[in-house]
Protein backbone atom coordinates (compact mmCIF):
# COMPACT_ATOMS: atom_id res chain seq x y z
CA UNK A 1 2.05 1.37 -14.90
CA UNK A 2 5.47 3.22 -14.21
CA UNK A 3 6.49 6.05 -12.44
CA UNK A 4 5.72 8.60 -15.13
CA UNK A 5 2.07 7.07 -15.73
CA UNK A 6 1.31 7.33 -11.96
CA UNK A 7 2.41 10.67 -12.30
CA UNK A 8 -0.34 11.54 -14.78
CA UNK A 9 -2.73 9.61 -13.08
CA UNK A 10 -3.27 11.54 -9.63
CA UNK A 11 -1.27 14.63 -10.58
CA UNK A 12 2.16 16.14 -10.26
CA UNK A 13 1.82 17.55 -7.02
CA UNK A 14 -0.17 15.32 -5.33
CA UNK A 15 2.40 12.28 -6.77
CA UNK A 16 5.69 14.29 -5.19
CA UNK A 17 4.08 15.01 -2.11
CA UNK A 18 3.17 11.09 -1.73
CA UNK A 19 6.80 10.36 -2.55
CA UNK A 20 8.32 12.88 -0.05
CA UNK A 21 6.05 10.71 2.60
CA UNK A 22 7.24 7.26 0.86
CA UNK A 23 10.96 8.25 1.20
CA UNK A 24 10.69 9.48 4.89
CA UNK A 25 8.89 5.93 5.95
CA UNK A 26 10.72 3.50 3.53
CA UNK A 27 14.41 2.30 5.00
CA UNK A 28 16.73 -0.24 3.07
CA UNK A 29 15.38 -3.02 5.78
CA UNK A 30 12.04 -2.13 5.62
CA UNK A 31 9.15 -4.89 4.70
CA UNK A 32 6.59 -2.97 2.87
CA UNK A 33 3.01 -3.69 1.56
CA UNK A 34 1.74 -2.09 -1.06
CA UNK A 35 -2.12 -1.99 -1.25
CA UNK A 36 -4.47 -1.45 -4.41
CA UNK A 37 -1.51 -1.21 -7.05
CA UNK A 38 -2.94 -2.96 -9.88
CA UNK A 39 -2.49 -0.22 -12.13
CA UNK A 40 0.00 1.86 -10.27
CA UNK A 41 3.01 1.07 -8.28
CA UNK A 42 5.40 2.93 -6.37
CA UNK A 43 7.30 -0.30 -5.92
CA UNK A 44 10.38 1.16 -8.44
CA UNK A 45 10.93 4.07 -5.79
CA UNK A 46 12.54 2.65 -3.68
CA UNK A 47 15.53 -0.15 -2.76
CA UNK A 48 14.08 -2.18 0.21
CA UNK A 49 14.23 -5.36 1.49
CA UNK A 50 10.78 -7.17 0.72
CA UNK A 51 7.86 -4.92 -1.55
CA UNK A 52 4.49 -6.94 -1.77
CA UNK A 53 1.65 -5.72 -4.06
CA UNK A 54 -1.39 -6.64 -2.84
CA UNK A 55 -4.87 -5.63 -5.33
CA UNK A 56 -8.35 -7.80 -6.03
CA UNK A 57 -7.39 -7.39 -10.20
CA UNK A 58 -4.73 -7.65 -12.25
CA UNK A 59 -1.41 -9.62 -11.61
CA UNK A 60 -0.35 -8.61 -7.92
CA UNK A 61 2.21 -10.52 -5.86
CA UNK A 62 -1.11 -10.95 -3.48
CA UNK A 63 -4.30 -11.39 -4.59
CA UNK A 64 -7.16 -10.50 -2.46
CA UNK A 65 -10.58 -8.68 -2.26
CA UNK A 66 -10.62 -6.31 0.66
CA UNK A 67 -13.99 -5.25 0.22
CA UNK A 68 -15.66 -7.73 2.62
CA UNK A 69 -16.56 -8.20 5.50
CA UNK A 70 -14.06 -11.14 7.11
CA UNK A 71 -11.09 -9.51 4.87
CA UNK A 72 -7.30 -11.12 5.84
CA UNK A 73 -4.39 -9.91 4.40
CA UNK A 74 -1.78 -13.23 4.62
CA UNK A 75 0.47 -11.50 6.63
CA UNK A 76 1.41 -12.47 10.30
CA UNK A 77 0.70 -9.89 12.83
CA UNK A 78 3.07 -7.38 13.08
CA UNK A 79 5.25 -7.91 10.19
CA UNK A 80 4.81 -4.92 7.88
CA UNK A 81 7.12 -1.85 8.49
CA UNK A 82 5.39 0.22 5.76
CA UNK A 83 1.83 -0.11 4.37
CA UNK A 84 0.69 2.11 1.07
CA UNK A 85 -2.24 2.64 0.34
CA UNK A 86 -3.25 5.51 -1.99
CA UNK A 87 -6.28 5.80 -4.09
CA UNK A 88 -8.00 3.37 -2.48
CA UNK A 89 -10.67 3.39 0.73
CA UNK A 90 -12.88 5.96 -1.19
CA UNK A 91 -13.83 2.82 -3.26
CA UNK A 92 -14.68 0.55 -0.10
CA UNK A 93 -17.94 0.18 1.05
CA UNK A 94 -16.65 -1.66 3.97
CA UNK A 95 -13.05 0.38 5.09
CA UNK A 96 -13.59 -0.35 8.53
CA UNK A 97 -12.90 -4.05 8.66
CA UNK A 98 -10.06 -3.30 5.83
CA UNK A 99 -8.31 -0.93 7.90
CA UNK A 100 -8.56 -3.30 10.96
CA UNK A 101 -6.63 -5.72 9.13
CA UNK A 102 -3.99 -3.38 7.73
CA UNK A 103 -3.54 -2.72 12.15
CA UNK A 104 -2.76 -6.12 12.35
CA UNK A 105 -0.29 -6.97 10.20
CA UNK A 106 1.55 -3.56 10.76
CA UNK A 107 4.39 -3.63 13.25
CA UNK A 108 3.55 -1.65 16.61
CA UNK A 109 6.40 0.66 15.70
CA UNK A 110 5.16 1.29 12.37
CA UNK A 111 3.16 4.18 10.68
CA UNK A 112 1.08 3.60 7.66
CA UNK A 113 0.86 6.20 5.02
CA UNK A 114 -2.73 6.25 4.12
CA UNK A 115 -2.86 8.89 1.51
CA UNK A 116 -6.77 9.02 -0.43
């Protein structure tokens, strides 16, 4: 999906408030994992240094369910500057455990942008 399709899809205002928040977070050197963006992807917003998409469906750069209860991102700890994840943990039935693991592999410095 581009830009203009994720647009549609969660509104105009809602979209350019999520990309003020992107832009503020997301440097040139920044390592940034982008979570649940099967159908949508911010990834084209931005020049950075590494983008990963991470989703359970479709054609992601990382596939994995994060729905369960042992979930593990294949990240090592405390290597993500930036983690999206929009439109997401109101379809987990288990978001504790998932947001646990999005702790770990976030840098200590970092701030995640959890936007649902």
């Amino acid at each position: 999906m581009d830009m203009i399709m994720h647009e549609e899809a969660i509104g105009k205002s809602r979209f350019n408030a999520t990309m003020q928040i992107l832009h503020r977070l997301i440097k040139t050197d920044s390592n940034v994992v982008e979570i649940g963006s099967n159908d949508a992807s911010f990834r084209g917003s931005s020049d950075v240094a590494e983008w990963t998409t991470v989703d359970k469906y479709g054609a992601p750069d990382v596939q994995v369910d994060i729905n369960v209860p042992e979930v593990r991102l294949p990240f090592v700890d405390g290597t993500c500057d930036v983690i999206i994840c929009t439109e997401v943990l109101e379809h987990l039935t288990l978001g504790t455990p998932f947001t646990r693991e999005m702790e770990r592999v976030v840098k200590p410095a970092s701030r995640q942008a959890e936007a649902d």
